[in-house]
Every structure is written in C-alpha cells, then in structure tokens.
N, C-alpha and C. Protein backbone atom coordinates (compact mmCIF):
# COMPACT_ATOMS: atom_id res chain seq x y z
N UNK A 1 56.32 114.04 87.48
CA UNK A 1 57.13 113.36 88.45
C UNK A 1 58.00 112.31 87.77
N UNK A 2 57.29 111.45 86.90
CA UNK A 2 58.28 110.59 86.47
C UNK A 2 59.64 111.17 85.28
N UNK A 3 59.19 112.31 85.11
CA UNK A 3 60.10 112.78 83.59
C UNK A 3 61.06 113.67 85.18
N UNK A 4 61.33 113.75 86.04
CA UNK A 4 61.85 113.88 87.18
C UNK A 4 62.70 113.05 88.04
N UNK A 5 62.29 111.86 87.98
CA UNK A 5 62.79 111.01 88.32
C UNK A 5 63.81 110.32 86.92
N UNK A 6 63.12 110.50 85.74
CA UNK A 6 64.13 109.69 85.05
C UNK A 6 65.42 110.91 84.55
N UNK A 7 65.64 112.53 84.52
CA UNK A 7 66.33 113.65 84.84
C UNK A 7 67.28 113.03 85.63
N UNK A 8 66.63 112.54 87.07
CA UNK A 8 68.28 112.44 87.80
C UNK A 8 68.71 111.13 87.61
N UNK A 9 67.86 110.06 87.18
CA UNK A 9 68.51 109.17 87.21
C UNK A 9 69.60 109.03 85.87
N UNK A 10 69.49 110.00 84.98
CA UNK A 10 70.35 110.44 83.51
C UNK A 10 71.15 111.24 84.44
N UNK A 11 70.76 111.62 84.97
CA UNK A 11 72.33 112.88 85.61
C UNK A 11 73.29 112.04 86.53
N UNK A 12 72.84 111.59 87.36
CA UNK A 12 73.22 110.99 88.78
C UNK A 12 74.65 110.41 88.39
N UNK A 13 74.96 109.45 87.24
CA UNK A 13 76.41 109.30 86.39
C UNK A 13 77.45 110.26 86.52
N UNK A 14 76.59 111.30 86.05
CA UNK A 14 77.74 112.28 86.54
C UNK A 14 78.13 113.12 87.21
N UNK A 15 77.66 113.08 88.22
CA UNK A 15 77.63 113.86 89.47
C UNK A 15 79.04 112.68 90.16
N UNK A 16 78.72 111.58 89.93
CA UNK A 16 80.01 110.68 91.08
C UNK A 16 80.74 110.02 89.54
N UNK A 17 81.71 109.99 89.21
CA UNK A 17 82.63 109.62 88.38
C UNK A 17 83.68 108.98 88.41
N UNK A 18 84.21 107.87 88.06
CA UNK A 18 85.51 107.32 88.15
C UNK A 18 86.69 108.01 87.23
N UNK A 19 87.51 108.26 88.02
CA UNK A 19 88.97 109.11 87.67
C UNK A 19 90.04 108.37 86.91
N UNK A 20 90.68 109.09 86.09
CA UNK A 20 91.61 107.34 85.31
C UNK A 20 93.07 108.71 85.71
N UNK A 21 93.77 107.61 86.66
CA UNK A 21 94.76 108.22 86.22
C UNK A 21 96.07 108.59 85.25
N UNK A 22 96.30 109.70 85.24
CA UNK A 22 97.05 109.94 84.25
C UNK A 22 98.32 109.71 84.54
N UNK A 23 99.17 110.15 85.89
CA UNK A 23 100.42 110.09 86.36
C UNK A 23 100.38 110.01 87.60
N UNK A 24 101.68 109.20 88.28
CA UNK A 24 101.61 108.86 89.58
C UNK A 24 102.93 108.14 89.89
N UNK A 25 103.60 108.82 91.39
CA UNK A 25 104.98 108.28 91.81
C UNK A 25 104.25 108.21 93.30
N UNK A 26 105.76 107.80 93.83
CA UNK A 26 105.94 107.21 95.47
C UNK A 26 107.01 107.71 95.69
N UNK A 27 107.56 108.65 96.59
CA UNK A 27 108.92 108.64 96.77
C UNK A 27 108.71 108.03 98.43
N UNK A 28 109.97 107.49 98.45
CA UNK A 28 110.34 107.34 99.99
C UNK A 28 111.51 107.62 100.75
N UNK A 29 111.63 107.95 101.78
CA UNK A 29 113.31 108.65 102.37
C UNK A 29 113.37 107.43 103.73
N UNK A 30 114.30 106.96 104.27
CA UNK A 30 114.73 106.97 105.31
C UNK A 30 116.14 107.28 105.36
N UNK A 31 117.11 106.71 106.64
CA UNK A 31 118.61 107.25 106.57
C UNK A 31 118.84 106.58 107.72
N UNK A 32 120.34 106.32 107.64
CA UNK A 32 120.95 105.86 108.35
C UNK A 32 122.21 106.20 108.81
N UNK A 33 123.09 106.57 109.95
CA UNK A 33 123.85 107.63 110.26
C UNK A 33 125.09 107.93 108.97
N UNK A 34 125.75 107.03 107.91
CA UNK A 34 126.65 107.30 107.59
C UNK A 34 126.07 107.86 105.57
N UNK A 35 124.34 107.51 105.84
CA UNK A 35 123.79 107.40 104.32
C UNK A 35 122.54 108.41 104.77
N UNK A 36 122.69 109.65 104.50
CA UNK A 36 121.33 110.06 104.46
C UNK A 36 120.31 109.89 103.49
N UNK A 37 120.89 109.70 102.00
CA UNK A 37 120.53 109.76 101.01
C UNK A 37 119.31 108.23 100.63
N UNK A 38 118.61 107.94 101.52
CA UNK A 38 118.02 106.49 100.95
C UNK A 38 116.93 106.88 100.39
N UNK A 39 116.66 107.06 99.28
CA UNK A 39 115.28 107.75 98.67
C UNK A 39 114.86 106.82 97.62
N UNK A 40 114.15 105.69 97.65
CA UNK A 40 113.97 104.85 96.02
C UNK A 40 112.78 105.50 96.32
N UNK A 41 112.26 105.63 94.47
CA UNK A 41 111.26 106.28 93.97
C UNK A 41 110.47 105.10 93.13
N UNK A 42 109.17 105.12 92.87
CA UNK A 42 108.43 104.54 91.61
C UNK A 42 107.86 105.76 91.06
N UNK A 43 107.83 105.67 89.60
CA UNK A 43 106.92 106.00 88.76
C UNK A 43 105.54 105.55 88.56
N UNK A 44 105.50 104.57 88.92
CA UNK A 44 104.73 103.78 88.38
C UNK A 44 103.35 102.99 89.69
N UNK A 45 102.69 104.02 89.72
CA UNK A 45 101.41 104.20 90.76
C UNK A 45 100.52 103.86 90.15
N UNK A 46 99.41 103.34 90.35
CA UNK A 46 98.33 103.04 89.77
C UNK A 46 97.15 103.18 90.78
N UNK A 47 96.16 103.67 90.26
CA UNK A 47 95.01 103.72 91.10
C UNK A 47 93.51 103.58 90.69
N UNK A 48 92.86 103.24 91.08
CA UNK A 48 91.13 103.38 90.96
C UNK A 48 90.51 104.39 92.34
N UNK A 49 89.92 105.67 91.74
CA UNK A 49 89.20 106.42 92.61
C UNK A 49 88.08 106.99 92.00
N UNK A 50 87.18 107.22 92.88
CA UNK A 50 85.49 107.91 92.28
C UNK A 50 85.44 109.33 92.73
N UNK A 51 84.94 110.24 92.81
CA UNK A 51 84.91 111.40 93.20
C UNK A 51 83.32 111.77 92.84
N UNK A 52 82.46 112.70 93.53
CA UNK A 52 81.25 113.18 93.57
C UNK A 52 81.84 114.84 92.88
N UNK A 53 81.64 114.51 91.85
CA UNK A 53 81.64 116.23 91.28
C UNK A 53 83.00 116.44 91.46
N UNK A 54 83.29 117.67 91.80
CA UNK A 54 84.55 118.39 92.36
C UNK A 54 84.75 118.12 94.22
N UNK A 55 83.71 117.71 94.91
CA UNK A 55 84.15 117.46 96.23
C UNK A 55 85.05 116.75 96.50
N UNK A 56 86.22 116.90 97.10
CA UNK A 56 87.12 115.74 97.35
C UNK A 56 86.75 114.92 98.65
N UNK A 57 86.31 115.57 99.59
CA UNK A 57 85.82 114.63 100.67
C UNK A 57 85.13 113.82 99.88
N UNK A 58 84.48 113.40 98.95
CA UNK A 58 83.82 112.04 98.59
C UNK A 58 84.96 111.22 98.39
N UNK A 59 86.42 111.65 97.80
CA UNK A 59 87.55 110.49 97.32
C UNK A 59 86.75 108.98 97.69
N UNK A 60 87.10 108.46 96.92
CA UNK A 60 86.99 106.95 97.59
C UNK A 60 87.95 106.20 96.25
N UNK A 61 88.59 104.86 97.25
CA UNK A 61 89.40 104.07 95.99
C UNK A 61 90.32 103.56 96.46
N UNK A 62 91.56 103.58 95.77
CA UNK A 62 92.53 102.55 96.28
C UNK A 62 94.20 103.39 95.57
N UNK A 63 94.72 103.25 95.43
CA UNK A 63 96.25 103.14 95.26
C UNK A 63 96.88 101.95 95.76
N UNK A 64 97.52 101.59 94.26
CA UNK A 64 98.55 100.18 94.42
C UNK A 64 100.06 100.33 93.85
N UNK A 65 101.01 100.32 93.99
CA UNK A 65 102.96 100.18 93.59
C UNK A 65 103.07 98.77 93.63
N UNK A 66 103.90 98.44 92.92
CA UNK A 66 104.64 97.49 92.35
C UNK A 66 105.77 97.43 93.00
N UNK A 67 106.18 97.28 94.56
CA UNK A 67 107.60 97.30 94.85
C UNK A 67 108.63 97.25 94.33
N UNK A 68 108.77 96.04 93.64
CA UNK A 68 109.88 95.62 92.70
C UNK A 68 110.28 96.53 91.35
N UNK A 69 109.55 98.08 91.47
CA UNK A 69 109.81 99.20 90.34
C UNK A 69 110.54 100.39 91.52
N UNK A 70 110.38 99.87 92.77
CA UNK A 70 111.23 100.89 93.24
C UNK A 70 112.66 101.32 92.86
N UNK A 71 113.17 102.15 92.73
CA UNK A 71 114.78 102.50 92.36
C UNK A 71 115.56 103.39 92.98
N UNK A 72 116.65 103.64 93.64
CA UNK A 72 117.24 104.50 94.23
C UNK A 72 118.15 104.75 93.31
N UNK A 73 119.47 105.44 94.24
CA UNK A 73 120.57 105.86 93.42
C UNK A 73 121.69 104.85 93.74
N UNK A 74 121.75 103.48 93.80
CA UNK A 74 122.36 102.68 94.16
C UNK A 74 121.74 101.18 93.83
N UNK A 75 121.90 100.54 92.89
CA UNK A 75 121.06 99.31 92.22
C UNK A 75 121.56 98.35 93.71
N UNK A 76 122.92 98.06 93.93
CA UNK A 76 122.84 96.69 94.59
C UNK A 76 121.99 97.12 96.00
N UNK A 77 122.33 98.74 96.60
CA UNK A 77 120.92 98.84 97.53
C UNK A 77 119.84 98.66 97.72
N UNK A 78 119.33 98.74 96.34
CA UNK A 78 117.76 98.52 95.78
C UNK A 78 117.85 97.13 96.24
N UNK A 79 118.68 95.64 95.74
CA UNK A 79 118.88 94.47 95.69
C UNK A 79 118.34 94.26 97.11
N UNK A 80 119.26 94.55 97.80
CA UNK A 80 119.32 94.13 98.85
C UNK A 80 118.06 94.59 99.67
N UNK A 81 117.71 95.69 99.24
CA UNK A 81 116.13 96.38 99.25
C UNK A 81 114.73 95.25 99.17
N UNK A 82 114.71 94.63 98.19
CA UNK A 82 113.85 93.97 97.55
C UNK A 82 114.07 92.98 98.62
N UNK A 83 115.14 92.43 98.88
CA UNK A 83 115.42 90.90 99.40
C UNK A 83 114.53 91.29 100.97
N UNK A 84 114.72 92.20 101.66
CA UNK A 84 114.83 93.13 102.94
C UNK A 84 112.98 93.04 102.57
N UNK A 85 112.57 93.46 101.75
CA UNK A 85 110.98 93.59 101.87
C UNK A 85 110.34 92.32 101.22
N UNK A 86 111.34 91.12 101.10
CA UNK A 86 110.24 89.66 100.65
C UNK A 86 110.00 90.24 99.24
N UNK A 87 109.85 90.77 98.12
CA UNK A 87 109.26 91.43 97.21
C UNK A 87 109.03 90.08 96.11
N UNK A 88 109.45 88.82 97.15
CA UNK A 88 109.12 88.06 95.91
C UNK A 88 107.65 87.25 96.77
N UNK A 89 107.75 87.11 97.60
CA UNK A 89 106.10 87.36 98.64
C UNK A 89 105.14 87.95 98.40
N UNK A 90 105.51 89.66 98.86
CA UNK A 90 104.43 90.30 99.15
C UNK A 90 105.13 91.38 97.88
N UNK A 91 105.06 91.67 96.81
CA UNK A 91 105.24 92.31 95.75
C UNK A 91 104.65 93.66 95.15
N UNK A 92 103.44 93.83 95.99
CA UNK A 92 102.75 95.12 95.64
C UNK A 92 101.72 95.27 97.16
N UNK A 93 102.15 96.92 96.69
CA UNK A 93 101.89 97.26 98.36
C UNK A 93 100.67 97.69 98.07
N UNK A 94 99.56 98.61 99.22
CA UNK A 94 98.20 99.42 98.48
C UNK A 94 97.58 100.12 99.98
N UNK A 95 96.91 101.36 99.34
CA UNK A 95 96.17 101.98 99.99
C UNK A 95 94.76 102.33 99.69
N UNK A 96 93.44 101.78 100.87
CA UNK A 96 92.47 102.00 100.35
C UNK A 96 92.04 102.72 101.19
N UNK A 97 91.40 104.17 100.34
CA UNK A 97 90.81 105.07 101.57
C UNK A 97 89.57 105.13 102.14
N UNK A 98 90.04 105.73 103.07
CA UNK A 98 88.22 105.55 103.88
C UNK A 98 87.85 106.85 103.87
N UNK A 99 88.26 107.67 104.03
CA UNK A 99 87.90 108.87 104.10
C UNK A 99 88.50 110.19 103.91
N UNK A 100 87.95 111.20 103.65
CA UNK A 100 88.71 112.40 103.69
C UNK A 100 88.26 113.25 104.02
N UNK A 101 88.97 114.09 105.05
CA UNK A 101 88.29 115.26 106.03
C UNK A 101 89.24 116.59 105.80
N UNK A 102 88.65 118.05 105.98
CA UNK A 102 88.97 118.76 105.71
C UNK A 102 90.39 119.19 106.77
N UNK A 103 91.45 119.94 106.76
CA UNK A 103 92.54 120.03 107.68
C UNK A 103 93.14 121.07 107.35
N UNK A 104 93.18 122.27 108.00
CA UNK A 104 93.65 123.45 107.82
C UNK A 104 93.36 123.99 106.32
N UNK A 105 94.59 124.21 105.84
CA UNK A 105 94.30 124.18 104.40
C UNK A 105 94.81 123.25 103.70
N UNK A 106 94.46 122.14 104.07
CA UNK A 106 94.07 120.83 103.11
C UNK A 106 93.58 119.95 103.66
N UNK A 107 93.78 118.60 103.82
CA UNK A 107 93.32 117.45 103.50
C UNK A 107 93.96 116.57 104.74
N UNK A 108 92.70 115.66 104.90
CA UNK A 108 93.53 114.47 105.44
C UNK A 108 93.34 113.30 104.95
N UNK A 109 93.64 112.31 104.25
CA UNK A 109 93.51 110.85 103.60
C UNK A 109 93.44 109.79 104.63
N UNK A 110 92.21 109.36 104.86
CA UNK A 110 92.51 107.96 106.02
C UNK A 110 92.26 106.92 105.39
N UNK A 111 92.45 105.95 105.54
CA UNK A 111 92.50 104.64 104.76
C UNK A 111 93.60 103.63 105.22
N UNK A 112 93.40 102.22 104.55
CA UNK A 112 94.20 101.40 104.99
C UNK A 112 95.36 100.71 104.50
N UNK A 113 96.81 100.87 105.00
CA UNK A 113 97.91 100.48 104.21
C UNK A 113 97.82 99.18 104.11
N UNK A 114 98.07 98.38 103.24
CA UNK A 114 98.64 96.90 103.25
C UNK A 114 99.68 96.75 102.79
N UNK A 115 100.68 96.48 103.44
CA UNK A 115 102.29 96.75 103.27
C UNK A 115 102.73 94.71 103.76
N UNK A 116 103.50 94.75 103.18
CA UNK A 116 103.90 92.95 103.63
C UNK A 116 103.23 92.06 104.05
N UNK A 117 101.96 92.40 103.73
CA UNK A 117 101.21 91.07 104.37
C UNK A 117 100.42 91.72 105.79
N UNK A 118 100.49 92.87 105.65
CA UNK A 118 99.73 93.43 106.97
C UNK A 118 99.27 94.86 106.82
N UNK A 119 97.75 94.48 107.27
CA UNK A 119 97.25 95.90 107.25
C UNK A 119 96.85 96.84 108.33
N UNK A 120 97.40 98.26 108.23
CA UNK A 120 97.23 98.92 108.93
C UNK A 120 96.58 100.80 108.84
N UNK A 121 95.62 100.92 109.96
CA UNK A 121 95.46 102.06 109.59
C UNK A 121 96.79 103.08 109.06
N UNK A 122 96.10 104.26 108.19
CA UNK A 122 96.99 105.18 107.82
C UNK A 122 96.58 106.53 107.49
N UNK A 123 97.23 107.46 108.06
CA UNK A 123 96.62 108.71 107.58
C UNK A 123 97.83 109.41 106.67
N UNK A 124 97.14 110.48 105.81
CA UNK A 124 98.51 111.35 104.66
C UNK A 124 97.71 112.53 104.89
N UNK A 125 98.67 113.61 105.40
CA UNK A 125 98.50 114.98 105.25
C UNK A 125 98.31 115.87 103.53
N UNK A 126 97.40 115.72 102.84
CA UNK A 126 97.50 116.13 101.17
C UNK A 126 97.30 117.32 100.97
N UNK A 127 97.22 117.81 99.68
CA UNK A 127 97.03 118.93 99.38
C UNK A 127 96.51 118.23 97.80
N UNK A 128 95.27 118.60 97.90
CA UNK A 128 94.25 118.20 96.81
C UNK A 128 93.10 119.13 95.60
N UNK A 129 93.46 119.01 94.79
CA UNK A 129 92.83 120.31 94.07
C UNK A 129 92.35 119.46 92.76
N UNK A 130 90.22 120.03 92.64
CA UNK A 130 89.79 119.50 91.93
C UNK A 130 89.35 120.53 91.23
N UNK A 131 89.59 120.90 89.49
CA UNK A 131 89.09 121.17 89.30
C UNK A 131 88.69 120.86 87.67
N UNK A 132 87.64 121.72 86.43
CA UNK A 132 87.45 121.20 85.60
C UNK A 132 87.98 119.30 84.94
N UNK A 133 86.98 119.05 85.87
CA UNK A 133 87.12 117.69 85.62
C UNK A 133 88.15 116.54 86.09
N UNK A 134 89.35 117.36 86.40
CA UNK A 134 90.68 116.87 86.54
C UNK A 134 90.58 116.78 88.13
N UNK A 135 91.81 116.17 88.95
CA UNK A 135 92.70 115.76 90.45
C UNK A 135 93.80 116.17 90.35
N UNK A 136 94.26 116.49 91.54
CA UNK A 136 95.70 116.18 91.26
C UNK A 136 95.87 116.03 92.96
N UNK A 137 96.64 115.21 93.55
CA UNK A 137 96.69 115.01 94.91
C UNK A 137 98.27 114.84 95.28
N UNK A 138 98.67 115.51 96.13
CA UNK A 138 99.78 115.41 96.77
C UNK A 138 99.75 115.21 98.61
N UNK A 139 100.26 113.56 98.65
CA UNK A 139 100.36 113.76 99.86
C UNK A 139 101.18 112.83 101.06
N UNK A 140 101.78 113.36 102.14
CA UNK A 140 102.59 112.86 102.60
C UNK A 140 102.10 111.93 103.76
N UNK A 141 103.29 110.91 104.10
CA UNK A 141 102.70 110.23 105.09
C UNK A 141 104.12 109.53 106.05
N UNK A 142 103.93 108.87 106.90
CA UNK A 142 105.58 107.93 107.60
C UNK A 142 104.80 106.74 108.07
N UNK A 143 105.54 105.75 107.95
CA UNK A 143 105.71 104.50 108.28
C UNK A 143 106.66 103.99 109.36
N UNK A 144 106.17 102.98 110.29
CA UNK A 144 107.84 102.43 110.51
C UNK A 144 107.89 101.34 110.38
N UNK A 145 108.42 100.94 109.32
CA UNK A 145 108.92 98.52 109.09
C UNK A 145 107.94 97.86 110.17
N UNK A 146 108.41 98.17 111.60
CA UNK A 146 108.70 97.30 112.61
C UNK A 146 106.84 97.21 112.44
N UNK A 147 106.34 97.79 112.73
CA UNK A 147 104.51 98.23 112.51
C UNK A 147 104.28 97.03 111.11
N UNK A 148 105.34 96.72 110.33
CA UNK A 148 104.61 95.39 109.16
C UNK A 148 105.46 94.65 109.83
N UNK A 149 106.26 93.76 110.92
CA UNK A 149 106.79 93.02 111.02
C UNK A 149 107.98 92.81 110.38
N UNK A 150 108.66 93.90 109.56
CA UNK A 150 109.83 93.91 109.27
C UNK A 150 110.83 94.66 109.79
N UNK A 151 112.19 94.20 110.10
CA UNK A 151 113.35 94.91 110.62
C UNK A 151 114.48 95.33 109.21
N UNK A 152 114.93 96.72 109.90
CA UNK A 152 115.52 97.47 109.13
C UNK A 152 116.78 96.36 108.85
N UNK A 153 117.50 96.66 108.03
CA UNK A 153 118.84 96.52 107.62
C UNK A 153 120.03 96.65 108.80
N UNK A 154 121.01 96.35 109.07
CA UNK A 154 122.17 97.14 109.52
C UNK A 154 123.41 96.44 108.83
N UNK A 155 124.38 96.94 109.31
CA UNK A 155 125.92 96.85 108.96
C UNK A 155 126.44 97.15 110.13
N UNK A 156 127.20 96.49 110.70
CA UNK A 156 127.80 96.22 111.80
C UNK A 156 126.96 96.64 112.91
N UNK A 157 127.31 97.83 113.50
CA UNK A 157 126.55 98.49 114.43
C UNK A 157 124.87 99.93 113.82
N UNK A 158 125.11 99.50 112.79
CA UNK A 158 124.66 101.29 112.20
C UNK A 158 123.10 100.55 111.78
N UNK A 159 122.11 100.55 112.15
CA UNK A 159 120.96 100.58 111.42
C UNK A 159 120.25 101.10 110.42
N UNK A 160 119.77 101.07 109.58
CA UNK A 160 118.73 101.78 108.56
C UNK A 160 117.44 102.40 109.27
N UNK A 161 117.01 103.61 109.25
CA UNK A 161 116.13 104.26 110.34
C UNK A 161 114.90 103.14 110.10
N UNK A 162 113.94 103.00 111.00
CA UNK A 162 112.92 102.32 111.06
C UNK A 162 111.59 103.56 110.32
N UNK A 163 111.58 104.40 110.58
CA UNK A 163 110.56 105.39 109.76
C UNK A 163 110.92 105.64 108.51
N UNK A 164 109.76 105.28 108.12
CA UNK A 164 110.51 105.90 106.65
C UNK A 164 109.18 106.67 105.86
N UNK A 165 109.36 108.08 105.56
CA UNK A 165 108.55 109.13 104.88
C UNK A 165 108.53 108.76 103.66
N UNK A 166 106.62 109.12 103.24
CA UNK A 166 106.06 108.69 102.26
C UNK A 166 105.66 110.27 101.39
N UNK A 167 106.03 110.13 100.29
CA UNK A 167 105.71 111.06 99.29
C UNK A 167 104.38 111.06 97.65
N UNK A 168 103.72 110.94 97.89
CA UNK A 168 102.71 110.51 96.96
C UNK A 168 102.37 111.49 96.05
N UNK A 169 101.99 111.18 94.64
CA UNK A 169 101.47 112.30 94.29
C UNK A 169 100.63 111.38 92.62
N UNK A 170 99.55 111.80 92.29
CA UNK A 170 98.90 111.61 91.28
C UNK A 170 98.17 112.71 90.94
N UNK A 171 98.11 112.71 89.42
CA UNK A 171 97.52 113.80 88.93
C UNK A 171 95.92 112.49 88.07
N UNK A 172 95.01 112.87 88.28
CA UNK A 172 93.69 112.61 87.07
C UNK A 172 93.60 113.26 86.00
C-alpha cells in the first residue's frame, strides 16, 4: 500500500502540468460606416495555464495583452486608440477561465474579462487540440466598450461600432 501511494504521488505531477507558451496574438475588428477596416492586432499574448493530461476541459489559467502593443494599419488611429482606452490607466487587459465545456465540435471558454477597470463574465467559442504534449487554442469572442464603461469614438455624426470581435489564438 504504501509503495502505492508513493507511485501516484511520483506520477500525480504529471498527469496536471503547467503549459509555457510558445506563441500568441489578439486580433480585433470593429467598423464604422465609412472604415470597415479597424483591425489592431498584438503579437504579444502571454499566458499561464495547467491542463490534466490531454483533457482540455481541465484548462485552467489566465491570458493577459499589453494594450499599448496593439497596432493597426494606421499609427495616429492606434494614438487616438490608446488615448480612447485610458492605456495609460488601465494598460493590460486579461482573461481568467473558469471553465471549459464541450460544444458541438469544439469548445466553449468561460471565464472572466477584465477590460478597463471592469470585470465581466465572458464566453469564446474555440477550437482546441491537445495533443503529444503540446495546445494550441483558437478562439473567438465580441465585446461591446459600453459593457466596460467606455464610449466609442465618433467624427461628426459617424460612430465607431460599439462591438468589437475578438480573435485569439495560442499555441503551447
């Protein structure tokens, strides 16, 4: 019994494992009637997650961005971007999950956004594949400002859409 007990307690390490990631972006879209094109991207994702074996329903962890690495195809947009989200405030956004349940053929990510100083539930539709050792997670999600207490942009009459689609993706 005891050469049994000390078996799993040598195994048990690796059965649940912390993941280092290797690569990781954010894209985001909104639009506004005369600009469809509003897409700033980061590279630069960072995360801490554990995983039980290959199950992904165990996920557990966090994802954090660096706002101020966002970039579009337009720098003084970005500017005015940054100014528009406080980024000298609230500077890095994050998601910590709570759970993950199975959904057609994939995934659902629940967990909690903290975006400007406010947190809110969030779910991402993913597509998640574990295998030999490795992650790789892709998954989408929408937001709207007004839900963190922030208002879109406008120019004269024309607003910046209030939703704005989330694109995630990290590989382990």
């Amino acid at each position: 019994m005891r050469y049994l007990v000390l078996a799993l307690f040598l195994v048990f390490p690796l059965l649940a494992g912390n993941l280092e990631l290797k690569k990781g972006s954010v894209a985001a879209h909104t639009e506004m009637a005369m600009d469809k094109t509003i897409d700033p991207s980061s590279n630069s994702l960072h995360g801490e997650v554990s995983m039980d074996g290959e199950d992904v329903t165990s996920l557990k962890g966090k994802f954090w961005v660096d706002l101020t690495l966002f970039k579009s195809d337009n720098s003084k947009r970005d500017t005015n971007m940054y100014k528009d989200m406080a980024t000298d405030k609230f500077k890095v956004a994050s998601f910590t999950i709570s759970s993950v349940v199975k959904k057609g053929d994939g995934y659902a990510i629940n967990g909690v956004m903290n975006f400007h100083g406010v947190e809110k539930p969030m779910s991402a539709d993913a597509k998640i594949s574990a295998k030999d050792g490795g992650l790789t997670i892709e998954a989408k999600s929408k937001m709207l400002f007004s839900d963190y207490g922030m208002k879109m942009p406008c120019m004269v009459f024309m607003c910046v859409r209030d939703e704005v689609d989330l694109t995630i993706k990290a590989n382990f």
